[in-house]
N, C-alpha and C. Protein backbone atom coordinates (compact mmCIF):
# COMPACT_ATOMS: atom_id res chain seq x y z
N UNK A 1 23.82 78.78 1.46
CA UNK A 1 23.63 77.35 1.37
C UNK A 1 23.40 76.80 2.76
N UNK A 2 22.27 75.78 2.56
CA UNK A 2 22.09 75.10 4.19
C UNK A 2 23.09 74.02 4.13
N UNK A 3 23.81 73.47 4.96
CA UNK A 3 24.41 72.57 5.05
C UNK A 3 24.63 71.95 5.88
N UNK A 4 23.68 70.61 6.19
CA UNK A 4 23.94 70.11 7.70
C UNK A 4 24.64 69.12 7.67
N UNK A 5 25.50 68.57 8.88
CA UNK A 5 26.20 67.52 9.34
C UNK A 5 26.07 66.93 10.70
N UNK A 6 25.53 65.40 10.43
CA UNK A 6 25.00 64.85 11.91
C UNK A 6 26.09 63.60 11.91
N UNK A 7 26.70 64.07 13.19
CA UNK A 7 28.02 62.97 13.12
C UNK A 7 27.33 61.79 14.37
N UNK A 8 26.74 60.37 13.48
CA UNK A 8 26.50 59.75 14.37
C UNK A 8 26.85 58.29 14.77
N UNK A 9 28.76 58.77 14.12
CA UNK A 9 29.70 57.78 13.87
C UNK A 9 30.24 57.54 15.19
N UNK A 10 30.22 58.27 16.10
CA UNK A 10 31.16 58.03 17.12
C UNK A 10 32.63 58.53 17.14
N UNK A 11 32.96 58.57 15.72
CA UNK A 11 34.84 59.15 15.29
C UNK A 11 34.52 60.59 15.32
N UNK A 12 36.18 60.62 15.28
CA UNK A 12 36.50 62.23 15.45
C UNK A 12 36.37 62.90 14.26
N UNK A 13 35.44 63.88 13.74
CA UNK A 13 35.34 64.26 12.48
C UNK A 13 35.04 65.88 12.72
N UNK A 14 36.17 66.23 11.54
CA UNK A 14 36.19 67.70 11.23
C UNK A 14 35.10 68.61 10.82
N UNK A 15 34.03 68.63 11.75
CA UNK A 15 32.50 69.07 11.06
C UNK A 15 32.78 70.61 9.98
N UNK A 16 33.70 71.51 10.66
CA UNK A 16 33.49 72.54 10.05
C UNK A 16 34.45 72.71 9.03
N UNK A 17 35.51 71.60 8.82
CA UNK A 17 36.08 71.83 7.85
C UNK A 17 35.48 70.80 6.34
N UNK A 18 33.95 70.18 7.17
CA UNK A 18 33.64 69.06 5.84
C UNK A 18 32.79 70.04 5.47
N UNK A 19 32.25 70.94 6.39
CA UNK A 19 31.16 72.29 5.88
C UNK A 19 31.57 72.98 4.56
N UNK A 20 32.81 73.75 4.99
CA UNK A 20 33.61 74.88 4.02
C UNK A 20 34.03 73.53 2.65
N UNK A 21 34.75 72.65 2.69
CA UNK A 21 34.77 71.55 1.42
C UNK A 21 33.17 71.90 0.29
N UNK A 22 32.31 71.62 0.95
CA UNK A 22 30.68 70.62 1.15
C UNK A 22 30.58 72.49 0.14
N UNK A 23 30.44 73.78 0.84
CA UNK A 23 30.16 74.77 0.61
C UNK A 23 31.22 74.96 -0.95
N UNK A 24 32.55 74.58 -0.70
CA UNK A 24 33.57 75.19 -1.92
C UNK A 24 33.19 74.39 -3.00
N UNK A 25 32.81 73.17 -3.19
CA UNK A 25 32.55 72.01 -4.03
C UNK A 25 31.30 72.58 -4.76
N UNK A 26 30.33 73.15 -4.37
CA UNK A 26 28.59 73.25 -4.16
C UNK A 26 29.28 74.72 -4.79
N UNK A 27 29.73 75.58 -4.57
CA UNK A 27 30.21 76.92 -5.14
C UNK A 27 30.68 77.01 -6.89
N UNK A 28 31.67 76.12 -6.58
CA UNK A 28 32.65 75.64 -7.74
C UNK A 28 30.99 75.19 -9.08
N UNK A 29 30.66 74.00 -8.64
CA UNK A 29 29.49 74.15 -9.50
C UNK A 29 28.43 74.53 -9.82
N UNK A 30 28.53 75.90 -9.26
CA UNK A 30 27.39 76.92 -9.20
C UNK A 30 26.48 76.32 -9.62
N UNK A 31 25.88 75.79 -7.82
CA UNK A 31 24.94 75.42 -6.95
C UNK A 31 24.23 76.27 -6.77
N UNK A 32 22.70 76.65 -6.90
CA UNK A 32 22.26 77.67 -5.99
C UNK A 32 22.61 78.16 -4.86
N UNK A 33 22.39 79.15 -4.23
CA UNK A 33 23.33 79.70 -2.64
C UNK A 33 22.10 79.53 -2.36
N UNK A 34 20.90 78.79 -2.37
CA UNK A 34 20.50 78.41 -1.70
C UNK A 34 19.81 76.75 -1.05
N UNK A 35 21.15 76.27 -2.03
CA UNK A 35 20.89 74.46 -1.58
C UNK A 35 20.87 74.28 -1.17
N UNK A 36 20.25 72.90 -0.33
CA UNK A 36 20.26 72.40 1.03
C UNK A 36 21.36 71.15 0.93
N UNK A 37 22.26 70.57 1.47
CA UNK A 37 22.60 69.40 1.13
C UNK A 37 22.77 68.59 2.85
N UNK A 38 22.45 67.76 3.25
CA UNK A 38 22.94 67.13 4.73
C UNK A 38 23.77 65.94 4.20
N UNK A 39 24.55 65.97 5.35
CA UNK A 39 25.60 64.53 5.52
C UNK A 39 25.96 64.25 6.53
N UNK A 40 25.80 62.72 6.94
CA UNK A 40 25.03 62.20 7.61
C UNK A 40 26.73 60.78 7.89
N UNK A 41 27.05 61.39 8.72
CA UNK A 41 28.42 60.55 9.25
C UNK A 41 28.20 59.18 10.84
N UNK A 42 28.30 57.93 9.65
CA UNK A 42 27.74 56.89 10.39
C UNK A 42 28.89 55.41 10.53
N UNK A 43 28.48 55.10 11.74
CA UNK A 43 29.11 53.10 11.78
C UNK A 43 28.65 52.51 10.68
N UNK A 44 29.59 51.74 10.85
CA UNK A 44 30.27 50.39 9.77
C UNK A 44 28.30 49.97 9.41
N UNK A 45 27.56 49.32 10.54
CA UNK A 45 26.37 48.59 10.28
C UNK A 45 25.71 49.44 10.20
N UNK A 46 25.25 50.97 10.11
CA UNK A 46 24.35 51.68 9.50
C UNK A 46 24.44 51.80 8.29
N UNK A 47 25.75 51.96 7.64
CA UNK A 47 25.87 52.30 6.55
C UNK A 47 25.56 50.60 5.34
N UNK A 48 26.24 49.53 6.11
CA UNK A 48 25.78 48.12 5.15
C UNK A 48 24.31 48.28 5.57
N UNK A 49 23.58 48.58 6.41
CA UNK A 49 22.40 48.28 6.18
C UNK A 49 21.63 49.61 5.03
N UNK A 50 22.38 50.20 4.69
CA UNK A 50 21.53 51.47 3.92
C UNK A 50 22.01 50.65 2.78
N UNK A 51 23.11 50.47 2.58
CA UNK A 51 23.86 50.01 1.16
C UNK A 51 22.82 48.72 0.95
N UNK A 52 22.90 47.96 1.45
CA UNK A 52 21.50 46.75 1.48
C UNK A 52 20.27 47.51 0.74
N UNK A 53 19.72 48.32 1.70
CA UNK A 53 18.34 48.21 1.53
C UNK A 53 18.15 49.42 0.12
N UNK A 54 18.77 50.37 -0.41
CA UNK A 54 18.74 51.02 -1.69
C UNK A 54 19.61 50.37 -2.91
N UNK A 55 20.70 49.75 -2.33
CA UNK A 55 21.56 49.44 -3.50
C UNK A 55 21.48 48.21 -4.02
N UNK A 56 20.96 47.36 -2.71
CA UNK A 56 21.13 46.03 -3.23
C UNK A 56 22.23 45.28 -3.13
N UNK A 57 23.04 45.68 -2.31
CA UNK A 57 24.48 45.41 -2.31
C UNK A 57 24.68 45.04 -0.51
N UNK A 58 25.56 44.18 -0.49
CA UNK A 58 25.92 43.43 1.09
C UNK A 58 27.20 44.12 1.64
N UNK A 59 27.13 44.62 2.89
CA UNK A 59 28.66 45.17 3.39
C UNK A 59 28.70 46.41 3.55
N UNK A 60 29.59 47.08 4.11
CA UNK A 60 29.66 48.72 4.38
C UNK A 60 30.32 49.13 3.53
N UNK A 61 30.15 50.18 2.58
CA UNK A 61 30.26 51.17 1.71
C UNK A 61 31.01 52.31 2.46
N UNK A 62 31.70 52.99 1.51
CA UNK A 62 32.54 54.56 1.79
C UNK A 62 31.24 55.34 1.65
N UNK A 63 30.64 55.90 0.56
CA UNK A 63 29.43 56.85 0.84
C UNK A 63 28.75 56.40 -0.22
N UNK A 64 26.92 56.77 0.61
CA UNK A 64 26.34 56.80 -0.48
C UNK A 64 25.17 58.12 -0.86
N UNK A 65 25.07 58.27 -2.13
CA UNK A 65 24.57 59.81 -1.80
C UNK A 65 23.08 59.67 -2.61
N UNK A 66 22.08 60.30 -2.29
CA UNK A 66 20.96 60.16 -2.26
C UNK A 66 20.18 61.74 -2.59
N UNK A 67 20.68 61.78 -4.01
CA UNK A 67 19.77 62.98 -4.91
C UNK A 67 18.51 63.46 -4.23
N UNK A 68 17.56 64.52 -4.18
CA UNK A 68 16.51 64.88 -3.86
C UNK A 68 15.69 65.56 -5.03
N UNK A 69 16.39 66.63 -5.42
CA UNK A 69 15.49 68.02 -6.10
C UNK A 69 16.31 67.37 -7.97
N UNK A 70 17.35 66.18 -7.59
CA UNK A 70 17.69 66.41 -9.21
C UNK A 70 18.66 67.76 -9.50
N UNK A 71 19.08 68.44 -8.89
CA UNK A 71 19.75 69.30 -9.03
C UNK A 71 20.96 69.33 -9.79
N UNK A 72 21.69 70.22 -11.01
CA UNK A 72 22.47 69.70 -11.63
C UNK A 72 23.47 71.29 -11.88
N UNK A 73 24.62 70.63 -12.42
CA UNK A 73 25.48 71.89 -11.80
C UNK A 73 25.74 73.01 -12.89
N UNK A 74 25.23 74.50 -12.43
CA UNK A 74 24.93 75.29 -12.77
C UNK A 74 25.76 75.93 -14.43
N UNK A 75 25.07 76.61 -15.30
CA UNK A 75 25.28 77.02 -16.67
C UNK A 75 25.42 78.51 -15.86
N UNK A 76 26.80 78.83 -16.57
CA UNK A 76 27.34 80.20 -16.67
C UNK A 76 26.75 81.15 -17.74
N UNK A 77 26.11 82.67 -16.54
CA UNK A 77 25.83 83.32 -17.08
C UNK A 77 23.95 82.88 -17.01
N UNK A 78 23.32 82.26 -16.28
CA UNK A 78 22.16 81.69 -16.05
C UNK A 78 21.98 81.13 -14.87
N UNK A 79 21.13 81.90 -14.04
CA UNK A 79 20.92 81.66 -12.92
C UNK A 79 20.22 79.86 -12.13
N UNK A 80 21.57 79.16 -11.69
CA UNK A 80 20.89 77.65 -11.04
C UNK A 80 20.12 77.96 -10.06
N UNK A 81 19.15 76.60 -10.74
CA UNK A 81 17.67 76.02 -9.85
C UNK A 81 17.84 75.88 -8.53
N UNK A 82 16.91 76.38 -7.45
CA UNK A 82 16.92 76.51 -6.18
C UNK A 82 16.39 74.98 -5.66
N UNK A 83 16.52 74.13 -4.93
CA UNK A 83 16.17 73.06 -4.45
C UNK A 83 17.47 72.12 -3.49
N UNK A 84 16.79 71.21 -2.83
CA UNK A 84 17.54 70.19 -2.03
C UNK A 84 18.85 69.04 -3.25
N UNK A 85 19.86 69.71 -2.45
CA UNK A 85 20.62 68.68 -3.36
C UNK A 85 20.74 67.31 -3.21
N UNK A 86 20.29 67.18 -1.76
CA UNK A 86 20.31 65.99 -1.13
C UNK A 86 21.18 65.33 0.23
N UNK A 87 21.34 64.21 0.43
CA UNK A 87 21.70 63.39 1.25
C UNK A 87 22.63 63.03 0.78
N UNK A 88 24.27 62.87 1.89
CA UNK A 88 25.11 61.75 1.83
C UNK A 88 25.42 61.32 2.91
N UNK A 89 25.99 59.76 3.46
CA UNK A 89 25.93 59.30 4.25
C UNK A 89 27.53 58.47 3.71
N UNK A 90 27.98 59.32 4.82
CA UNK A 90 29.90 58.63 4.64
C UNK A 90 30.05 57.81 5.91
N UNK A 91 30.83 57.02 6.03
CA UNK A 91 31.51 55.73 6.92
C UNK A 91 32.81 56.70 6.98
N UNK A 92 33.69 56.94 8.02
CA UNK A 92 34.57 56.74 8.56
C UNK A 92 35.80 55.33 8.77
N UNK A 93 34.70 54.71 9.07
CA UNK A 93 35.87 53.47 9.57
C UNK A 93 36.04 52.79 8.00
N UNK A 94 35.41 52.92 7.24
CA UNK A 94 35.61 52.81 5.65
C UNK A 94 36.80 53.30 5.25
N UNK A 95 36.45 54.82 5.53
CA UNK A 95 37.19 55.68 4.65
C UNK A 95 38.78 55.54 5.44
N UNK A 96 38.72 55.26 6.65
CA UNK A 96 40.09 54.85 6.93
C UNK A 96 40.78 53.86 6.47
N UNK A 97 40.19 52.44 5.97
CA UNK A 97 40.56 51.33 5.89
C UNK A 97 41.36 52.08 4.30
N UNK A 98 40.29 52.45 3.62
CA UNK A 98 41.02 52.96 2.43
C UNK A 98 42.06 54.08 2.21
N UNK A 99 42.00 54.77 3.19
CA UNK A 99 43.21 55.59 3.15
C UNK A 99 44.30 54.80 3.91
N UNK A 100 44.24 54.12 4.35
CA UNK A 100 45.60 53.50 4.72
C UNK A 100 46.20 52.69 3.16
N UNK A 101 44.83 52.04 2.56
CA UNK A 101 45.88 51.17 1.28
C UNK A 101 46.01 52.54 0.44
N UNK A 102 45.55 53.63 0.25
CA UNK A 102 46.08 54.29 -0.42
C UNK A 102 47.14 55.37 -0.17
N UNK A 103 47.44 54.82 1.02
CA UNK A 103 48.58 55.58 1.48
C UNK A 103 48.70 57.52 2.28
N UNK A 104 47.51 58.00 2.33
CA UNK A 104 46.65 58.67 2.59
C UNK A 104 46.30 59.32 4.05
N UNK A 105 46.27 60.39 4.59
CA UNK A 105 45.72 60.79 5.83
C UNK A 105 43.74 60.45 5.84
N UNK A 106 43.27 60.01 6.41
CA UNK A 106 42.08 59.70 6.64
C UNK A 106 41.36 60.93 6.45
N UNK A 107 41.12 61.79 6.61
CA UNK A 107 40.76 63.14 6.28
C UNK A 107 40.54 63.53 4.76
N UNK A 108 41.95 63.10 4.34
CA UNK A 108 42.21 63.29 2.86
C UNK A 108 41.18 62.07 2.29
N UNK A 109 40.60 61.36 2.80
CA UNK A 109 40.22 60.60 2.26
C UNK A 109 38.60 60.81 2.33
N UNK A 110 38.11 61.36 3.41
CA UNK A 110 36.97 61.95 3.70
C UNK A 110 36.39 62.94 2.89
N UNK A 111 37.57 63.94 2.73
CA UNK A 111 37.66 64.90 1.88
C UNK A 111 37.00 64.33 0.50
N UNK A 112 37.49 63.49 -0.25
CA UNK A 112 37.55 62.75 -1.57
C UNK A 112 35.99 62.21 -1.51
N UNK A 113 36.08 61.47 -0.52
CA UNK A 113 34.38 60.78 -0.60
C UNK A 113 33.09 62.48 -0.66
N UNK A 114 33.32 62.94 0.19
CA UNK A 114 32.67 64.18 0.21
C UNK A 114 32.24 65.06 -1.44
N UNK A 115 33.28 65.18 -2.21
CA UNK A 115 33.42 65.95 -3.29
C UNK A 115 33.08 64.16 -4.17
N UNK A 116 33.15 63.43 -4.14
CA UNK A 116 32.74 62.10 -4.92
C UNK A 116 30.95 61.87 -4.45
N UNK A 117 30.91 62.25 -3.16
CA UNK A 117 29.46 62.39 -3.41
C UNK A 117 28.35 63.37 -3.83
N UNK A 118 29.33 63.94 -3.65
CA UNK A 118 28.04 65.68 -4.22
C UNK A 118 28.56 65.78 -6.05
N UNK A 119 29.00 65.09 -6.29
CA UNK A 119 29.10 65.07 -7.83
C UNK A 119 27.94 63.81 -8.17
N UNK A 120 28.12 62.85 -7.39
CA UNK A 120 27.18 61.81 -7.63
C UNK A 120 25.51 62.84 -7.84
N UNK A 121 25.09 63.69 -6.30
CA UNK A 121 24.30 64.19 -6.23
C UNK A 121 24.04 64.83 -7.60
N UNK A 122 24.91 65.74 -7.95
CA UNK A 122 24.28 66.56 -9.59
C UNK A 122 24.76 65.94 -10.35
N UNK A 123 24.86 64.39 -10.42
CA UNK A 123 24.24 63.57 -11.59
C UNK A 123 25.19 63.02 -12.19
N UNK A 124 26.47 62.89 -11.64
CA UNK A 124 27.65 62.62 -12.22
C UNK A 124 27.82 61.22 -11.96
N UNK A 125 28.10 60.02 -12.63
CA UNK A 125 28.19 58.51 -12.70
C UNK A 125 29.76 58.16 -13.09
N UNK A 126 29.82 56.84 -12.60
CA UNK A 126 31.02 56.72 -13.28
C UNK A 126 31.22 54.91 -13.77
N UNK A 127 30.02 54.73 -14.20
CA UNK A 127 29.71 53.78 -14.34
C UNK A 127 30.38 53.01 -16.02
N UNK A 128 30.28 54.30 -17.01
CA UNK A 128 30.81 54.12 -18.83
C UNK A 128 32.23 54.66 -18.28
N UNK A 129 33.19 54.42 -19.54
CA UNK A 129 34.62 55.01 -19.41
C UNK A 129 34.65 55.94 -19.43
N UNK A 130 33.76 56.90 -20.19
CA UNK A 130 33.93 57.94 -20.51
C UNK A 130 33.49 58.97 -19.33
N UNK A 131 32.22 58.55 -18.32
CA UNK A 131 31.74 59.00 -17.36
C UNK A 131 32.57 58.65 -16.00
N UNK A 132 33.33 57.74 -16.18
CA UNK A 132 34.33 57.39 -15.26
C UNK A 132 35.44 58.71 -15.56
N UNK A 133 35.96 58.54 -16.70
CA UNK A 133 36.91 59.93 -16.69
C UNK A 133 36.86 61.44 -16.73
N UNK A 134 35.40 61.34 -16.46
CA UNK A 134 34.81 63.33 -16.53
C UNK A 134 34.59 63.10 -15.36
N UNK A 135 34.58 62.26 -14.54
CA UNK A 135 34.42 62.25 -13.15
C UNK A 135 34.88 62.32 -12.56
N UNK A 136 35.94 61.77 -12.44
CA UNK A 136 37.44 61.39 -12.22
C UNK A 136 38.29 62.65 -11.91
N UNK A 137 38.17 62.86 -13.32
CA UNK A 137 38.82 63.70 -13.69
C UNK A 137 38.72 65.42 -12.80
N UNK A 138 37.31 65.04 -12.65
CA UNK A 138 36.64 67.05 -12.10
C UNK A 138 36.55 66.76 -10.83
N UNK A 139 36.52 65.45 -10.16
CA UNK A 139 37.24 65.09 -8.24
C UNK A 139 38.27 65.46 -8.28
N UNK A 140 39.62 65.14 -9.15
CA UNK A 140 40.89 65.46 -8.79
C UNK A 140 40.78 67.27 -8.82
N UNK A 141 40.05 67.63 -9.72
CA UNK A 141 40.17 69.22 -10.26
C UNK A 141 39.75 69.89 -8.81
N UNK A 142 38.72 69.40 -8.67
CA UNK A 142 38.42 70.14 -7.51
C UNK A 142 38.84 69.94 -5.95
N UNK A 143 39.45 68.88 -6.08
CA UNK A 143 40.33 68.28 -4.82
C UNK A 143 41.35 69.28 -4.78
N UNK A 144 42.07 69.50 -5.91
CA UNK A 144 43.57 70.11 -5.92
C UNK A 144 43.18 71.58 -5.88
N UNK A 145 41.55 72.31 -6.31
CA UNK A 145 41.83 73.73 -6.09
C UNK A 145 41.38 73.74 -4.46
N UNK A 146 40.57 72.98 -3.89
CA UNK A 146 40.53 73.07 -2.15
C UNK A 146 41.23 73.25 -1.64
N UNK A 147 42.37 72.21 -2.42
CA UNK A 147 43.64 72.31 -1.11
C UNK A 147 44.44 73.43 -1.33
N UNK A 148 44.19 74.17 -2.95
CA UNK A 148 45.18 75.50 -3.13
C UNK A 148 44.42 76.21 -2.37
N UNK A 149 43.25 76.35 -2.17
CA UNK A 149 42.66 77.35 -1.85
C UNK A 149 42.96 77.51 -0.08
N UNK A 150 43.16 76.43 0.49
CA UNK A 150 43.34 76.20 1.75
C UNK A 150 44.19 76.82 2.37
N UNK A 151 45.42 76.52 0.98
CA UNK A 151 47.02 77.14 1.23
C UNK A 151 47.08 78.64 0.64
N UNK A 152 46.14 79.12 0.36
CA UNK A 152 45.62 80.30 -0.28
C UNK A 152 46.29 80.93 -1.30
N UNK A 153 46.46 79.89 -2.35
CA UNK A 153 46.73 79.77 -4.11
C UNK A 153 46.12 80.43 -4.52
N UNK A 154 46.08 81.24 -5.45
CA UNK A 154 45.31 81.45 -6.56
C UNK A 154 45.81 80.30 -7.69
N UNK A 155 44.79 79.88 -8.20
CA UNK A 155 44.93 79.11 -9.17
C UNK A 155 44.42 79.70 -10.66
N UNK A 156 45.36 79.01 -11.34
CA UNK A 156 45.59 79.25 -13.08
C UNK A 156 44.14 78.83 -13.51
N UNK A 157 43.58 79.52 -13.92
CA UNK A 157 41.80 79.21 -14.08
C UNK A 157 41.09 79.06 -13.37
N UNK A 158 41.36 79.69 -12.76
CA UNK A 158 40.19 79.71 -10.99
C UNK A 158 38.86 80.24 -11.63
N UNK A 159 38.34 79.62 -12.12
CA UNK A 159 36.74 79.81 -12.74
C UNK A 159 35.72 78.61 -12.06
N UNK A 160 34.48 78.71 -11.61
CA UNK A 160 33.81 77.60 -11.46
C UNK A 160 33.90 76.98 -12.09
N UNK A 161 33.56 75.30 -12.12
CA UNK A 161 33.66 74.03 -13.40
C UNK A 161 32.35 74.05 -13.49
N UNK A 162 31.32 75.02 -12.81
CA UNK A 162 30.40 74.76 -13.97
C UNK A 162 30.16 74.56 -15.48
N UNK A 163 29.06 74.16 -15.96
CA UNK A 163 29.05 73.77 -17.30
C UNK A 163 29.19 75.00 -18.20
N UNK A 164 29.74 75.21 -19.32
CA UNK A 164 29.68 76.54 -19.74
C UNK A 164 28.20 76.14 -20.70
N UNK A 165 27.91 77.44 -21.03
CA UNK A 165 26.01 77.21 -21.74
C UNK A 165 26.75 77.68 -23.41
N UNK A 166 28.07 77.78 -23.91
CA UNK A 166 28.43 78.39 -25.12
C UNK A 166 28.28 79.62 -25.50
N UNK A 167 27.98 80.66 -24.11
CA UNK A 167 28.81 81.83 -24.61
C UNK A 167 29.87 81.96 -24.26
N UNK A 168 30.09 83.04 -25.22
CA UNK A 168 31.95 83.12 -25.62
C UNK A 168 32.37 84.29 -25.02
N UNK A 169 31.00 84.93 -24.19
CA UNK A 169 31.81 85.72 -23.13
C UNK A 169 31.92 84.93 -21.71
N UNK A 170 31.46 84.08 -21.43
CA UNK A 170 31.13 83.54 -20.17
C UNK A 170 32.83 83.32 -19.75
């Protein structure tokens, strides 16, 4: 997997530990190993002016992520589509403001936007209830096996969350 990171926030940011996340996340949903994805770590007024000019929306945003190839997360037992997964572009001084109300190390919170945007990328919304809670739901999943994996857990179903395709050997 290509995976670039251009930190042109000015803050102190963990490039190689947003890599290995960016790589375990992109794994987990068997991603092609050969996706491209960049993220793109920026000030408060780069990021309201991106949020402006695609979203339509006024003010600085935590991240926003910007699909390319359509890429969507891989069926077990069937080899995923090779292409650009895309662009995300995270705020820092965002993601701090919000990890402080959520009580949170800033990191941990980076972390979260990171795996919230590369789900956005393969197509994940959370816009209906129901797409709010499969979303939701597979950030926390994959938040909590990173950090086992970090602490070097094996975890109780350590299987990719890729989609299963309905075989019953997969």
């Amino acid at each position: 997997m290509s995976i670039e990171i251009l930190n042109e926030s000015g803050a102190d940011i963990r490039i190689q530990e947003l890599s290995q996340l960016s790589r375990f996340v992109m794994d987990r949903m068997r991603v092609h190993p050969l996706a491209e994805l960049c993220i793109k770590v920026v000030d408060e007024d780069t990021i309201a002016s991106l949020n402006e000019q695609w979203m339509e929306k006024s003010g600085p945003t935590d991240v926003l992520a910007f699909p390319m190839d359509e890429l969507r997360p891989g069926l077990v037992n069937e080899e995923p589509e090779e292409g650009v997964l895309g662009d995300l572009v995270l705020c820092p001084v965002v993601a701090e403001r919000q990890a402080a109300d959520a009580g949170h190390a800033t990191e941990d919170e980076i972390e979260l936007l990171t795996v919230h945007g590369i789900l956005h990328l393969l197509g994940y919304d959370h816009a209906e209830p129901e797409e709010h809670k499969e979303m939701f739901g597979l950030q926390a999943r994959l938040l909590a096996e990173w950090q086992g994996a970090r602490r070097g857990e094996t975890l109780p179903g350590d299987e990719p969350a890729g989609i299963s395709n309905g075989d019953p050997e997969a």
